[in-house]
PDB file of N, CA and C in Angstrom:
ATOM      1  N   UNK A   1      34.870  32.682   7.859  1.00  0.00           N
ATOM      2  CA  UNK A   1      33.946  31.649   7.460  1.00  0.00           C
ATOM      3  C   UNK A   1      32.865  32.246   6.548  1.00  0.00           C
ATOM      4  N   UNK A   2      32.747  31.508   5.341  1.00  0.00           N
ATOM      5  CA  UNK A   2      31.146  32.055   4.488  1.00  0.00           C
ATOM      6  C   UNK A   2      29.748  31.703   5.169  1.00  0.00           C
ATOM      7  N   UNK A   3      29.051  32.195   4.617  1.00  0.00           N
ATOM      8  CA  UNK A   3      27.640  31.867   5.399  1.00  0.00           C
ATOM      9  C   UNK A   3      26.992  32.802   4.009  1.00  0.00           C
ATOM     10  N   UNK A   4      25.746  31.297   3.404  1.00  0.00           N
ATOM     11  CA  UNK A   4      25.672  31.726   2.054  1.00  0.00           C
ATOM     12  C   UNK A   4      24.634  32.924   2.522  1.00  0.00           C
ATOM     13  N   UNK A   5      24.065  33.737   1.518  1.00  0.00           N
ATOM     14  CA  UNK A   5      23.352  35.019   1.933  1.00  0.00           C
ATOM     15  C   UNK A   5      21.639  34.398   1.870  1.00  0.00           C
ATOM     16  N   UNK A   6      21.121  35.031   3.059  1.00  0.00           N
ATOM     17  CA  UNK A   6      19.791  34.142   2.976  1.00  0.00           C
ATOM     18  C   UNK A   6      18.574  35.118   1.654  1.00  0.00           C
ATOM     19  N   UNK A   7      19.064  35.733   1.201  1.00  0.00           N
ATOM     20  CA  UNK A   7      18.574  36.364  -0.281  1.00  0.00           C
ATOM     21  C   UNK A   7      19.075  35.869  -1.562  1.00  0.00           C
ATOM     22  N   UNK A   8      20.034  34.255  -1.573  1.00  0.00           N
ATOM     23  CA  UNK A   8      20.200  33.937  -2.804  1.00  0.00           C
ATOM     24  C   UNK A   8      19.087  33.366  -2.955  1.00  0.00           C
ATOM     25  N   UNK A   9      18.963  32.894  -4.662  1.00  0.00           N
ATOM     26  CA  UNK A   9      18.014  32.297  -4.863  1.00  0.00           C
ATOM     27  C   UNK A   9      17.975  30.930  -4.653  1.00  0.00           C
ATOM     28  N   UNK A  10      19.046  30.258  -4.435  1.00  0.00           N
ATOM     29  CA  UNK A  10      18.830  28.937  -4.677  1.00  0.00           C
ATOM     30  C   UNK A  10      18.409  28.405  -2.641  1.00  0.00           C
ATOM     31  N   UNK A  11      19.211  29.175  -1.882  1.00  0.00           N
ATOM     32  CA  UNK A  11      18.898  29.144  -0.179  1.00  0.00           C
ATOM     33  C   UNK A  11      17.494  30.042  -0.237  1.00  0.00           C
ATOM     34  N   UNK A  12      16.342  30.813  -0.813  1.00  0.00           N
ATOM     35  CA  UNK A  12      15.416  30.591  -0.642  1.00  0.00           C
ATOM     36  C   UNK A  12      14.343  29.290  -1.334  1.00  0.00           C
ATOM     37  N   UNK A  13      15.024  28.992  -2.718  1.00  0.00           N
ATOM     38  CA  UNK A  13      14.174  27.795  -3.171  1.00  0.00           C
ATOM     39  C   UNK A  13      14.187  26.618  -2.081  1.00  0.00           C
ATOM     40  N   UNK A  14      15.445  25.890  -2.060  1.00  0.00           N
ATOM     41  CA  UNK A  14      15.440  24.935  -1.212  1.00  0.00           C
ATOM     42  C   UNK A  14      14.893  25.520   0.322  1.00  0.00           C
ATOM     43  N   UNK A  15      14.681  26.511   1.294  1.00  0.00           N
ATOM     44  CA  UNK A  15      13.846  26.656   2.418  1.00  0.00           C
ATOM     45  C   UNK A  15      12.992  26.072   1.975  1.00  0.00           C
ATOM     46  N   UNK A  16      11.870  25.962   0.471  1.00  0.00           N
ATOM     47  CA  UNK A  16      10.651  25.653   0.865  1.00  0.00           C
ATOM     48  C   UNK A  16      10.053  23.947  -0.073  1.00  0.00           C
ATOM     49  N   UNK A  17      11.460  24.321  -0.806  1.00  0.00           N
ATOM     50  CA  UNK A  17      11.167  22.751  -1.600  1.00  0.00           C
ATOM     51  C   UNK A  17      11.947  21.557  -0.861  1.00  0.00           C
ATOM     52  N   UNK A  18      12.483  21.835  -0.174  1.00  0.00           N
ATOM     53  CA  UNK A  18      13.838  20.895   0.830  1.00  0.00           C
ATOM     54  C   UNK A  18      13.193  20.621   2.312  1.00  0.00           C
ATOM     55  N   UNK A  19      11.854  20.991   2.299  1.00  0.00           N
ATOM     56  CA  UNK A  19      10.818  20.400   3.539  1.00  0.00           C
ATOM     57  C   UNK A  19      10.543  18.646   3.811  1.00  0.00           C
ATOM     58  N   UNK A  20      10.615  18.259   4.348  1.00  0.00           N
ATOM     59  CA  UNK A  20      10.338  16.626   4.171  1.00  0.00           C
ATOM     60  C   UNK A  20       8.955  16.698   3.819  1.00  0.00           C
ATOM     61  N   UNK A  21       8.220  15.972   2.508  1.00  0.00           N
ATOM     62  CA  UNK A  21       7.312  15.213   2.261  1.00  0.00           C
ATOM     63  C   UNK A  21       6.880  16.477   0.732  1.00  0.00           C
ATOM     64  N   UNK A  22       7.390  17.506   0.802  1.00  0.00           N
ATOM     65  CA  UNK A  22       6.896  18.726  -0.145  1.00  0.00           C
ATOM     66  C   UNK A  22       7.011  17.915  -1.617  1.00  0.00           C
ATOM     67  N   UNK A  23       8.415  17.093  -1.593  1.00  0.00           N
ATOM     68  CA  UNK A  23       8.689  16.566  -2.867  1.00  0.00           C
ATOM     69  C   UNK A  23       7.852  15.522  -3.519  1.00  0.00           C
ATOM     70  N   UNK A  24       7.608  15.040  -2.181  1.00  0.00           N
ATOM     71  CA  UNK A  24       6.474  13.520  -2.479  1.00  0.00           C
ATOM     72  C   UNK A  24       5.058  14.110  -2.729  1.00  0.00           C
ATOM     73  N   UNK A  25       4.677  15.331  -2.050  1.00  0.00           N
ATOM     74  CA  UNK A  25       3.242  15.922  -2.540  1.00  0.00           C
ATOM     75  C   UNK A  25       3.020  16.498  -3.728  1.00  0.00           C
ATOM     76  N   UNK A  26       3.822  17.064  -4.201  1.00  0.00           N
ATOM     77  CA  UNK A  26       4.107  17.261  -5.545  1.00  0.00           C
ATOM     78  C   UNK A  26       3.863  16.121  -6.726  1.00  0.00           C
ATOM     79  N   UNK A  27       4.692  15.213  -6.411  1.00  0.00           N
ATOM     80  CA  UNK A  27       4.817  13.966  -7.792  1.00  0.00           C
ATOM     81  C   UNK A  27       3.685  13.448  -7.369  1.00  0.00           C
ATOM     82  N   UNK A  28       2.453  13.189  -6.105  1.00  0.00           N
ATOM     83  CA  UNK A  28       1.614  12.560  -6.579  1.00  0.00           C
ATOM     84  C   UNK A  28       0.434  13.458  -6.498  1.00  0.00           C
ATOM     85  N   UNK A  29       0.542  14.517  -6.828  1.00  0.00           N
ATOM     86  CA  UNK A  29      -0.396  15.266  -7.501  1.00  0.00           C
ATOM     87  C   UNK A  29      -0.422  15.599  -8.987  1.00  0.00           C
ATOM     88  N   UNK A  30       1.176  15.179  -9.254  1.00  0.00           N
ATOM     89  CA  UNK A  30       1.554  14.975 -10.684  1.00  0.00           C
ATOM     90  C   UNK A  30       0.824  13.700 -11.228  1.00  0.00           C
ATOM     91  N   UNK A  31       0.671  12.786 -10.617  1.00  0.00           N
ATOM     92  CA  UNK A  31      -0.028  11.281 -11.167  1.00  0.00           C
ATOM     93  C   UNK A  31      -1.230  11.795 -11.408  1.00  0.00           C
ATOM     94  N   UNK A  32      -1.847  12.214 -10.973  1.00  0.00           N
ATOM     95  CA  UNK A  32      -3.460  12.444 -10.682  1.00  0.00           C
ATOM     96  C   UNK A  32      -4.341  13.225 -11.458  1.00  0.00           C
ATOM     97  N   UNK A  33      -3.376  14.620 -11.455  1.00  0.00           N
ATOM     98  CA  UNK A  33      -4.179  16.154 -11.314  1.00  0.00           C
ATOM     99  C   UNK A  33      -4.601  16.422  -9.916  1.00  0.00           C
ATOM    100  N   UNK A  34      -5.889  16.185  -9.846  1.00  0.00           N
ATOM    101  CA  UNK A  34      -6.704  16.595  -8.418  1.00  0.00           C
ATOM    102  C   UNK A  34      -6.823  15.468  -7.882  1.00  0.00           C
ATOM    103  N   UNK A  35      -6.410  15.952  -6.627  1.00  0.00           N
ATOM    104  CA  UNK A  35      -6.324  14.917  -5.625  1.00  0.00           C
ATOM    105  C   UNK A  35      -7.028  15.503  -4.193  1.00  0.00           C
ATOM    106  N   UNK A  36      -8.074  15.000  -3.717  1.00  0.00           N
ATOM    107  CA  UNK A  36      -8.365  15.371  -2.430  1.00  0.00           C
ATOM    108  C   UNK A  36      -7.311  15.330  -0.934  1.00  0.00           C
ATOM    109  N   UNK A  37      -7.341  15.744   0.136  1.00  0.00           N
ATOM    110  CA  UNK A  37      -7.124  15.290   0.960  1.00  0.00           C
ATOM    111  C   UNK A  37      -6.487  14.392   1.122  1.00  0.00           C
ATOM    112  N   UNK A  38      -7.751  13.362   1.624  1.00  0.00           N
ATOM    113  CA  UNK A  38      -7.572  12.345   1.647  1.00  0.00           C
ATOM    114  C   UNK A  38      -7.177  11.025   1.206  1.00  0.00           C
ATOM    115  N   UNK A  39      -7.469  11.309  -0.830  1.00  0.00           N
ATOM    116  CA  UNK A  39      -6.431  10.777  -1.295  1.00  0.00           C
ATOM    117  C   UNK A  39      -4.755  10.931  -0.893  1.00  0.00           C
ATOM    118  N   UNK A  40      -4.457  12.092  -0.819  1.00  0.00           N
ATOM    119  CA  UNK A  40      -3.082  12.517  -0.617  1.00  0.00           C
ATOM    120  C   UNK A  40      -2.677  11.827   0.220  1.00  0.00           C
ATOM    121  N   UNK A  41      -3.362  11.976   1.420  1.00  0.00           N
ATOM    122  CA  UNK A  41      -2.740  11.164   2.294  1.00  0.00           C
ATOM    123  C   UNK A  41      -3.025   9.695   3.148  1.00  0.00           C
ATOM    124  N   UNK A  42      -3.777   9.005   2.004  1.00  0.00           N
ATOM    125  CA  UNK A  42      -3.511   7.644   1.775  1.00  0.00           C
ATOM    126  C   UNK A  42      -2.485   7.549   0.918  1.00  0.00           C
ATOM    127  N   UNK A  43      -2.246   8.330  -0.396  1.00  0.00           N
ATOM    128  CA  UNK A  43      -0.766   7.990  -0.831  1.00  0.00           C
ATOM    129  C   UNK A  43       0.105   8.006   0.125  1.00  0.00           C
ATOM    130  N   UNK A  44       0.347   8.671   0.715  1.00  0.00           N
ATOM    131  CA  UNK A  44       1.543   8.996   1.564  1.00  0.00           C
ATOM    132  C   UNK A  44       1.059   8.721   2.825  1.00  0.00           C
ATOM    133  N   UNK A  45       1.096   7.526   3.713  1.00  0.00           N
ATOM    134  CA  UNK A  45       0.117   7.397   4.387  1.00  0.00           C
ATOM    135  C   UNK A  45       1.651   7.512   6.400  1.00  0.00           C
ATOM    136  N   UNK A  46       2.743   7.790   5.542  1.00  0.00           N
ATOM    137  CA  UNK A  46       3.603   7.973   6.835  1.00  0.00           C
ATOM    138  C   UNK A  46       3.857   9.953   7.169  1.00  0.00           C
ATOM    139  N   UNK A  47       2.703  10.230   6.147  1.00  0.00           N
ATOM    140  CA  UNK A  47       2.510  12.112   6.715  1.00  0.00           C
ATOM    141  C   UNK A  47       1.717  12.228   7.955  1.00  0.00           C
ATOM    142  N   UNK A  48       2.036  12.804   8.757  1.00  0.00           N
ATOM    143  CA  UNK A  48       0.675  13.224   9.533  1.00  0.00           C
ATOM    144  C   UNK A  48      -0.574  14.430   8.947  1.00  0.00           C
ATOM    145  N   UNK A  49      -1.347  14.413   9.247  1.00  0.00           N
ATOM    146  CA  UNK A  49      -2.242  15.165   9.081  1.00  0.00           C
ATOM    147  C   UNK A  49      -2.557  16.599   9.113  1.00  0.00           C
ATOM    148  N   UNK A  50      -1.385  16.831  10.345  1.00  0.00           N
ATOM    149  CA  UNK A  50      -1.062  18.323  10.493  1.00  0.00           C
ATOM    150  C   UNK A  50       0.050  18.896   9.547  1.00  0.00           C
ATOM    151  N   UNK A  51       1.475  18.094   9.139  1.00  0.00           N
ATOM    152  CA  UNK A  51       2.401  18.008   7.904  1.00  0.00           C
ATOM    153  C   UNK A  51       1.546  18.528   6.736  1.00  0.00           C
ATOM    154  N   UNK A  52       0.680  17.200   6.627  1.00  0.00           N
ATOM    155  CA  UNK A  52       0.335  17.399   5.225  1.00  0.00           C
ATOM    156  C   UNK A  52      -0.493  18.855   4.842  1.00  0.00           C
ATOM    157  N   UNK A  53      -1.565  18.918   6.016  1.00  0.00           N
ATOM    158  CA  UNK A  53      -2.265  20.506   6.045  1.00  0.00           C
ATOM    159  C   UNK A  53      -1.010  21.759   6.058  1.00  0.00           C
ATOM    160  N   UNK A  54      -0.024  21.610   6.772  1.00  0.00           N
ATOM    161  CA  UNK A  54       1.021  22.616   6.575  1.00  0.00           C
ATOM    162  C   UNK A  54       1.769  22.439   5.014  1.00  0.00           C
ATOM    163  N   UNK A  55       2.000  21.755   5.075  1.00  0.00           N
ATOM    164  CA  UNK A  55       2.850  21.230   3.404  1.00  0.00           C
ATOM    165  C   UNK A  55       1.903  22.281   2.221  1.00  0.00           C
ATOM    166  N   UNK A  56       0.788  21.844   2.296  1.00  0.00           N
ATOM    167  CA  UNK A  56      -0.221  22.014   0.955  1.00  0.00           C
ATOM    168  C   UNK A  56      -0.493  23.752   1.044  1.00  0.00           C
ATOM    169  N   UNK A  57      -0.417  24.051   2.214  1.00  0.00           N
ATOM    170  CA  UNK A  57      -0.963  25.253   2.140  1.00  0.00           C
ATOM    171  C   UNK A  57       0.434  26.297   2.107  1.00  0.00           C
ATOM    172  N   UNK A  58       2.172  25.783   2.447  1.00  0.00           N
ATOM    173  CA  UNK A  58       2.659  26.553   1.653  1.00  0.00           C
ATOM    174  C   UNK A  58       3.102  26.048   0.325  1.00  0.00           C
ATOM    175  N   UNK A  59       2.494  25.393  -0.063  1.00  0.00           N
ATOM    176  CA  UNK A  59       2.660  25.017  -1.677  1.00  0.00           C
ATOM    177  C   UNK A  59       1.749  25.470  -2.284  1.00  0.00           C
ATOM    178  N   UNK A  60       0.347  26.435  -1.779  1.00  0.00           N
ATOM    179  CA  UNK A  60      -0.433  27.399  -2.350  1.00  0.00           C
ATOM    180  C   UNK A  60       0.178  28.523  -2.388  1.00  0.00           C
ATOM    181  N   UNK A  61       0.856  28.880  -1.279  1.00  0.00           N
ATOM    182  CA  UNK A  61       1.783  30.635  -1.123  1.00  0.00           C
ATOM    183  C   UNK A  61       2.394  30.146  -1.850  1.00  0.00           C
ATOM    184  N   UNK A  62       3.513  29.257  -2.579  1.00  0.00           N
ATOM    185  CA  UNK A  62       4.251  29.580  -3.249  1.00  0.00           C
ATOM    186  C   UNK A  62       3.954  29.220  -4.683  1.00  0.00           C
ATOM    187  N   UNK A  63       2.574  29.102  -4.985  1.00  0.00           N
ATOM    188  CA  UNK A  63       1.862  28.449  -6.124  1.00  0.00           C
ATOM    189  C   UNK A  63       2.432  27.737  -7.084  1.00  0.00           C
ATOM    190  N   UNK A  64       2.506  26.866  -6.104  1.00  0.00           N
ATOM    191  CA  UNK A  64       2.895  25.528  -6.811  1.00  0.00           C
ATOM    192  C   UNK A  64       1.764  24.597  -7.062  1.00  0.00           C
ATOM    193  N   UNK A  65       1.051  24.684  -5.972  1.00  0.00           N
ATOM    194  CA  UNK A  65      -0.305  23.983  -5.780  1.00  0.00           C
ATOM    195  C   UNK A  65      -1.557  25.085  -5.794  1.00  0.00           C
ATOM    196  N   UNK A  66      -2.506  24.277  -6.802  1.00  0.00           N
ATOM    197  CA  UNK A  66      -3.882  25.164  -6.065  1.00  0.00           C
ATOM    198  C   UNK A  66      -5.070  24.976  -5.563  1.00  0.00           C
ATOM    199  N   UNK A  67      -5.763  24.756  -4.946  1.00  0.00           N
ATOM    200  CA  UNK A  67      -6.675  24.112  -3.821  1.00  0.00           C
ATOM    201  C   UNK A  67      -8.023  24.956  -4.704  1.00  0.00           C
ATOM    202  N   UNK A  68      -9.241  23.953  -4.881  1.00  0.00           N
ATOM    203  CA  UNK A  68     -10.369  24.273  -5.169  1.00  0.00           C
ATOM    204  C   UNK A  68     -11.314  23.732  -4.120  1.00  0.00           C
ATOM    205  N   UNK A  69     -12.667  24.855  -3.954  1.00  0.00           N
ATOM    206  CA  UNK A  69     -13.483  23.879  -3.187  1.00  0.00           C
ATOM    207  C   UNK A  69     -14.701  23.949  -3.499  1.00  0.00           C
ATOM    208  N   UNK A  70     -15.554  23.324  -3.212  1.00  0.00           N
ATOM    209  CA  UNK A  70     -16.671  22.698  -3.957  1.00  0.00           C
ATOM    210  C   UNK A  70     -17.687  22.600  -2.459  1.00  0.00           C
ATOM    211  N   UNK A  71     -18.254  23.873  -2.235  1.00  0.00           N
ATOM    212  CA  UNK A  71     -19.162  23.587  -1.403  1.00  0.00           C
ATOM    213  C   UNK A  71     -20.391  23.682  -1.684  1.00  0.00           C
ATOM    214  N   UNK A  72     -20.740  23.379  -2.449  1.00  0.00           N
ATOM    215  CA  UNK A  72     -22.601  22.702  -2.747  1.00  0.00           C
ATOM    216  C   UNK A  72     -22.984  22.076  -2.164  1.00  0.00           C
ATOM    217  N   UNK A  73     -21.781  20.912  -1.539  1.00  0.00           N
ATOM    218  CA  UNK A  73     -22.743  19.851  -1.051  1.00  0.00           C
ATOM    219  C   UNK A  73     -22.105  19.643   0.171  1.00  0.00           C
ATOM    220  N   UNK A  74     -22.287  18.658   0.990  1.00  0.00           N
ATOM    221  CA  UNK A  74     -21.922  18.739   2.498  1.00  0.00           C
ATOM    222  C   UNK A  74     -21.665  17.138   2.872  1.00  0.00           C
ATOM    223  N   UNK A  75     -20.332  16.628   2.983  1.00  0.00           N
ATOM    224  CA  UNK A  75     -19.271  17.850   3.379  1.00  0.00           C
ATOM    225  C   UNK A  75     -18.471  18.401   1.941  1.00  0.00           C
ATOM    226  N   UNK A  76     -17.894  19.706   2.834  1.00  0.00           N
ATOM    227  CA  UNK A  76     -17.201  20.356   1.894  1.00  0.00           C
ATOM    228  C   UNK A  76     -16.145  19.466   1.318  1.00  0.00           C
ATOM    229  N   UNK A  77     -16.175  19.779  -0.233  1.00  0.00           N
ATOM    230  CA  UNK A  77     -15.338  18.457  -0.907  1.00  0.00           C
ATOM    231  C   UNK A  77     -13.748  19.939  -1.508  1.00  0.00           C
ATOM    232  N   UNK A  78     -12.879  19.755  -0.847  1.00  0.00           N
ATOM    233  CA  UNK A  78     -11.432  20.262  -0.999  1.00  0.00           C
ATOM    234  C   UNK A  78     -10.849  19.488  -1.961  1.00  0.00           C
ATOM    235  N   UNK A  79      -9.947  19.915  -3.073  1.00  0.00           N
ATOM    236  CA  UNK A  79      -9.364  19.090  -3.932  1.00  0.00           C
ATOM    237  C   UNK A  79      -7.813  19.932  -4.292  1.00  0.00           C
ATOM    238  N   UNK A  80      -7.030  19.706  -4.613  1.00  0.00           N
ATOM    239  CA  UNK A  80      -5.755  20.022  -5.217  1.00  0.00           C
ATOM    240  C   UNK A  80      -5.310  19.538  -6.067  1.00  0.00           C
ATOM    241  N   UNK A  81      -4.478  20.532  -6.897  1.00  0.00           N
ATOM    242  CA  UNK A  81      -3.828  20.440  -8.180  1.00  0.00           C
ATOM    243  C   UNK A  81      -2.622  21.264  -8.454  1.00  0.00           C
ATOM    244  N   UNK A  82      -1.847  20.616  -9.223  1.00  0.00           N
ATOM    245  CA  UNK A  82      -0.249  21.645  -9.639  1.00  0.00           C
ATOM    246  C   UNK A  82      -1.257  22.755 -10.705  1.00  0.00           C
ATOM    247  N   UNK A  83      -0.388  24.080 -10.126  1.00  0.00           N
ATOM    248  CA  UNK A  83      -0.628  24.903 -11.158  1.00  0.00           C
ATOM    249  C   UNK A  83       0.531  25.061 -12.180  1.00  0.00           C
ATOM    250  N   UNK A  84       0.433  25.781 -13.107  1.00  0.00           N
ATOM    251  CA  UNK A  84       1.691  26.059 -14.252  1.00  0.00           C
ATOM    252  C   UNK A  84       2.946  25.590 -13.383  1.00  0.00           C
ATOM    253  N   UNK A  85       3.561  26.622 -12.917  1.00  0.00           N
ATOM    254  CA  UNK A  85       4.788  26.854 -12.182  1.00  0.00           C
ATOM    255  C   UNK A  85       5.178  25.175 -11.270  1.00  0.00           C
ATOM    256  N   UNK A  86       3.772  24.528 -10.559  1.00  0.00           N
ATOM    257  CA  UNK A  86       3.929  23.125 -10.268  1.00  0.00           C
ATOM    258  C   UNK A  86       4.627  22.390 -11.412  1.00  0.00           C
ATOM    259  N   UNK A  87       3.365  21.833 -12.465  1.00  0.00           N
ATOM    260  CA  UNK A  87       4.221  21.074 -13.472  1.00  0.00           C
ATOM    261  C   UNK A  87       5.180  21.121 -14.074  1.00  0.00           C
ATOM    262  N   UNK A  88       5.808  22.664 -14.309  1.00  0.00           N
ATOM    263  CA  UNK A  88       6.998  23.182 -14.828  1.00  0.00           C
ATOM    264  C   UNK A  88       8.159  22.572 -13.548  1.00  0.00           C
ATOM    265  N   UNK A  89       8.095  22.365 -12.207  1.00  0.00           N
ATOM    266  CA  UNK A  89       8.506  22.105 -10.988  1.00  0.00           C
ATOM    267  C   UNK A  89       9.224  20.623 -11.301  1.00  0.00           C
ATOM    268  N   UNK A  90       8.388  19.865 -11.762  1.00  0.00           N
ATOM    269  CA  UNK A  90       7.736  18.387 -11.898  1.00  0.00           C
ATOM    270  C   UNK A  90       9.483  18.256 -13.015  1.00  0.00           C
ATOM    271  N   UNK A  91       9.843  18.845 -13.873  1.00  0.00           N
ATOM    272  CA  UNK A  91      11.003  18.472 -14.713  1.00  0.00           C
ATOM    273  C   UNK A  91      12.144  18.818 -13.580  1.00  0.00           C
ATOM    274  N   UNK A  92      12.321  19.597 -12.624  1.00  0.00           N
ATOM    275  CA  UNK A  92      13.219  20.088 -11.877  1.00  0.00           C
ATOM    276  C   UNK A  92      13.382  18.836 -11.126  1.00  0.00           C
ATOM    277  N   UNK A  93      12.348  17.690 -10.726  1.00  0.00           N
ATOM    278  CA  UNK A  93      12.403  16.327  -9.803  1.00  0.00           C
ATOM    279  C   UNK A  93      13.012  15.466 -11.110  1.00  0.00           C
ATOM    280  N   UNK A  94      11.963  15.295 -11.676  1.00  0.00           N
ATOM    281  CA  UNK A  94      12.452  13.973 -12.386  1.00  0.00           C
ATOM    282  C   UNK A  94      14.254  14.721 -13.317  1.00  0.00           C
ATOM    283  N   UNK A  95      14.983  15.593 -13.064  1.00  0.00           N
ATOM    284  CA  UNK A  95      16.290  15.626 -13.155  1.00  0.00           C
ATOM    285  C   UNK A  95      16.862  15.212 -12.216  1.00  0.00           C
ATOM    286  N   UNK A  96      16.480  15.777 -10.995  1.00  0.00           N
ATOM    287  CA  UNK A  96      17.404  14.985  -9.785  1.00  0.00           C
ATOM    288  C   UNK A  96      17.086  13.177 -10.049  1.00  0.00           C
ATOM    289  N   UNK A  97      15.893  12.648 -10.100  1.00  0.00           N
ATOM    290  CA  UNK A  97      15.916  11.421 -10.416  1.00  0.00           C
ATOM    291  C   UNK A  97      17.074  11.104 -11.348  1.00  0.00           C
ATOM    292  N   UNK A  98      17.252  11.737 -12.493  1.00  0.00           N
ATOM    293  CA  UNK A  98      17.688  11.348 -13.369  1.00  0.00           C
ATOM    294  C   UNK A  98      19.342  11.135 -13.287  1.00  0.00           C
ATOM    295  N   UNK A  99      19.647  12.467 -12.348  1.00  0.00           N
ATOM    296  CA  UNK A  99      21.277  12.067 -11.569  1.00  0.00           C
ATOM    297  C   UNK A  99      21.007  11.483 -10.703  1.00  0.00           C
ATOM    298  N   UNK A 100      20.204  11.403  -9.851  1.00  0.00           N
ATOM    299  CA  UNK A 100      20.365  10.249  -8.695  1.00  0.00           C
ATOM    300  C   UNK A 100      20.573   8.487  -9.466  1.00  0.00           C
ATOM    301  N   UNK A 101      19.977   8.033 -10.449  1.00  0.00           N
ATOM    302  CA  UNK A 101      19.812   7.455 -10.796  1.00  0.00           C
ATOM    303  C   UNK A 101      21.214   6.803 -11.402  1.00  0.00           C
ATOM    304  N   UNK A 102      21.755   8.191 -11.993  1.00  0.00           N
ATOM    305  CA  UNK A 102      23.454   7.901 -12.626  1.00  0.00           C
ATOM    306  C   UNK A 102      24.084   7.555 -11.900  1.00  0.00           C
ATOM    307  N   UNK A 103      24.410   8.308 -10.639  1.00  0.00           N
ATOM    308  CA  UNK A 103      25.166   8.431  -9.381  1.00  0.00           C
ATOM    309  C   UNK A 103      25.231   7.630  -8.701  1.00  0.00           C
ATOM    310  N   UNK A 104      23.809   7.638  -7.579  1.00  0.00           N
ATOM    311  CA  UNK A 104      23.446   7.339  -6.565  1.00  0.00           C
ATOM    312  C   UNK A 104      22.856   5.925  -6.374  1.00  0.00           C
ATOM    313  N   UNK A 105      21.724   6.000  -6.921  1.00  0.00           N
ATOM    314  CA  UNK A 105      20.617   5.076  -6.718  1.00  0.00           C
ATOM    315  C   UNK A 105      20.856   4.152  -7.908  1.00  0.00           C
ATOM    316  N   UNK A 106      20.594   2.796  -7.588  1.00  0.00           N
ATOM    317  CA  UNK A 106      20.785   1.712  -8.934  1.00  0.00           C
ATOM    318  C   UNK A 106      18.919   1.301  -8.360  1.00  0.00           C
ATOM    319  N   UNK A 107      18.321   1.903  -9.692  1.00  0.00           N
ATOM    320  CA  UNK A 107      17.146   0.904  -9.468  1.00  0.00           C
ATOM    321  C   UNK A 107      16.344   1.095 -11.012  1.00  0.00           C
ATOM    322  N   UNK A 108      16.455  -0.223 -11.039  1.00  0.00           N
ATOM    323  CA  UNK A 108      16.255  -0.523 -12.312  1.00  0.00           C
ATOM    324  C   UNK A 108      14.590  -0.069 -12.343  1.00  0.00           C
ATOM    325  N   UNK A 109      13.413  -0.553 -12.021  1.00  0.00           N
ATOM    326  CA  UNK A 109      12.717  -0.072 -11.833  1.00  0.00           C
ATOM    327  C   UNK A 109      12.055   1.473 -11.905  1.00  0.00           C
ATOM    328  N   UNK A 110      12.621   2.280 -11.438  1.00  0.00           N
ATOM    329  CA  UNK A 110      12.310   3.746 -11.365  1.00  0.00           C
ATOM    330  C   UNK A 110      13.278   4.132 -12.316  1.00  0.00           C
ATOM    331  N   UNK A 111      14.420   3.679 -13.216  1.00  0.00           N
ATOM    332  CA  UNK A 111      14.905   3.391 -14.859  1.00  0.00           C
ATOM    333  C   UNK A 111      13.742   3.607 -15.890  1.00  0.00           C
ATOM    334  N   UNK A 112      12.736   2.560 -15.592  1.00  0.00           N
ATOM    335  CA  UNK A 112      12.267   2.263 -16.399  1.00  0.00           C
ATOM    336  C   UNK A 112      10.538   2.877 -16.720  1.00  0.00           C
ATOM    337  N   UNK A 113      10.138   3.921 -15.346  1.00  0.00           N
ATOM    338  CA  UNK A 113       9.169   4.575 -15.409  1.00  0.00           C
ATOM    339  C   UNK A 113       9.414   6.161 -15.410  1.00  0.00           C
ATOM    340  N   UNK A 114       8.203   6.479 -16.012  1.00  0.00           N
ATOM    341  CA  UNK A 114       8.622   8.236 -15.633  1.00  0.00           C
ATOM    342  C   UNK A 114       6.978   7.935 -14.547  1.00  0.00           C
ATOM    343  N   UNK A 115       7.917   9.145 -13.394  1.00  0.00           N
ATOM    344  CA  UNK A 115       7.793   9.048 -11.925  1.00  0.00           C
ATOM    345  C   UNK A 115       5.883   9.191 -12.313  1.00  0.00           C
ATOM    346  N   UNK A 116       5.272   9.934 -12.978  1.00  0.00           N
ATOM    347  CA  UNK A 116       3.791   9.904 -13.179  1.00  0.00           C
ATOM    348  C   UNK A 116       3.135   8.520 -13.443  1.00  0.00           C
ATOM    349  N   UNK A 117       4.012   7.461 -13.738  1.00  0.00           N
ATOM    350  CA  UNK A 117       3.182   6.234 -13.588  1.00  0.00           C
ATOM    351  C   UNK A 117       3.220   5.340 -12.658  1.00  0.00           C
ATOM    352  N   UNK A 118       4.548   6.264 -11.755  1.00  0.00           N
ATOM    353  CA  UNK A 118       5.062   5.594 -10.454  1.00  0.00           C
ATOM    354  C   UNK A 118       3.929   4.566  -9.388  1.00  0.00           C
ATOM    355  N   UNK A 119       3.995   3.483  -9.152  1.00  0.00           N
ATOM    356  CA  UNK A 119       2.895   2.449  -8.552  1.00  0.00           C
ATOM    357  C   UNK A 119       3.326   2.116  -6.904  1.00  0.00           C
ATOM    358  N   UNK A 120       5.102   2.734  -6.737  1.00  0.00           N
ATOM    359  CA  UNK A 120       5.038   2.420  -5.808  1.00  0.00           C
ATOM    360  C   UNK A 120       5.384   3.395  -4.260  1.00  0.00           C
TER     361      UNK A 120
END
């Protein structure tokens, strides 16, 4: 029996991009730029709180994301943003859209937007 080697590259990418919700934190930090918290997760409002704090912070180790903070004032105001390697990320989704779309998914709708103006 094979058993792929856990040092390829593509079985370490997907360990950390193949997380539930990593993909969705991504594209709507792509809408935005900086997004607090709490924006984030009113977008996504079926994350929990502990997800989303785990999610973001390995999407800083793997700098995809980068977290600024702004403590002048009180409370501390946390914000996030894709770095390089994020937005470069951002064409790697909207391809799978783009075969899902051929393939998979019939929706005319998400046809007709690129995912950064996405409303829904």
């Amino acid at each position: 029996m094979y058993t792929m080697d856990k040092n390829c590259t593509i079985y370490k990418t997907v360990d950390f991009i193949g997380k539930k919700w990593t993909l969705l934190i991504l594209l709507e930090l792509h809408k935005k730029g900086w997004k607090r918290y709490s924006e984030l997760k009113k977008s996504i409002p079926e994350i929990t709180p502990k997800i989303l704090s785990s999610r973001l912070k390995e999407l800083e180790e793997e700098k995809l994301v980068i977290k600024e903070v702004d403590a002048r004032n009180f409370p501390v105001k946390c914000e996030y943003s894709l770095t390089k390697q994020g937005r470069e990320f951002i064409t790697v989704i909207q391809s799978m859209k783009t075969w899902a779309l051929k393939w998979k998914v019939k929706n005319n709708i998400c046809e007709a937007r690129d995912c950064s103006q996405c409303k829904l």
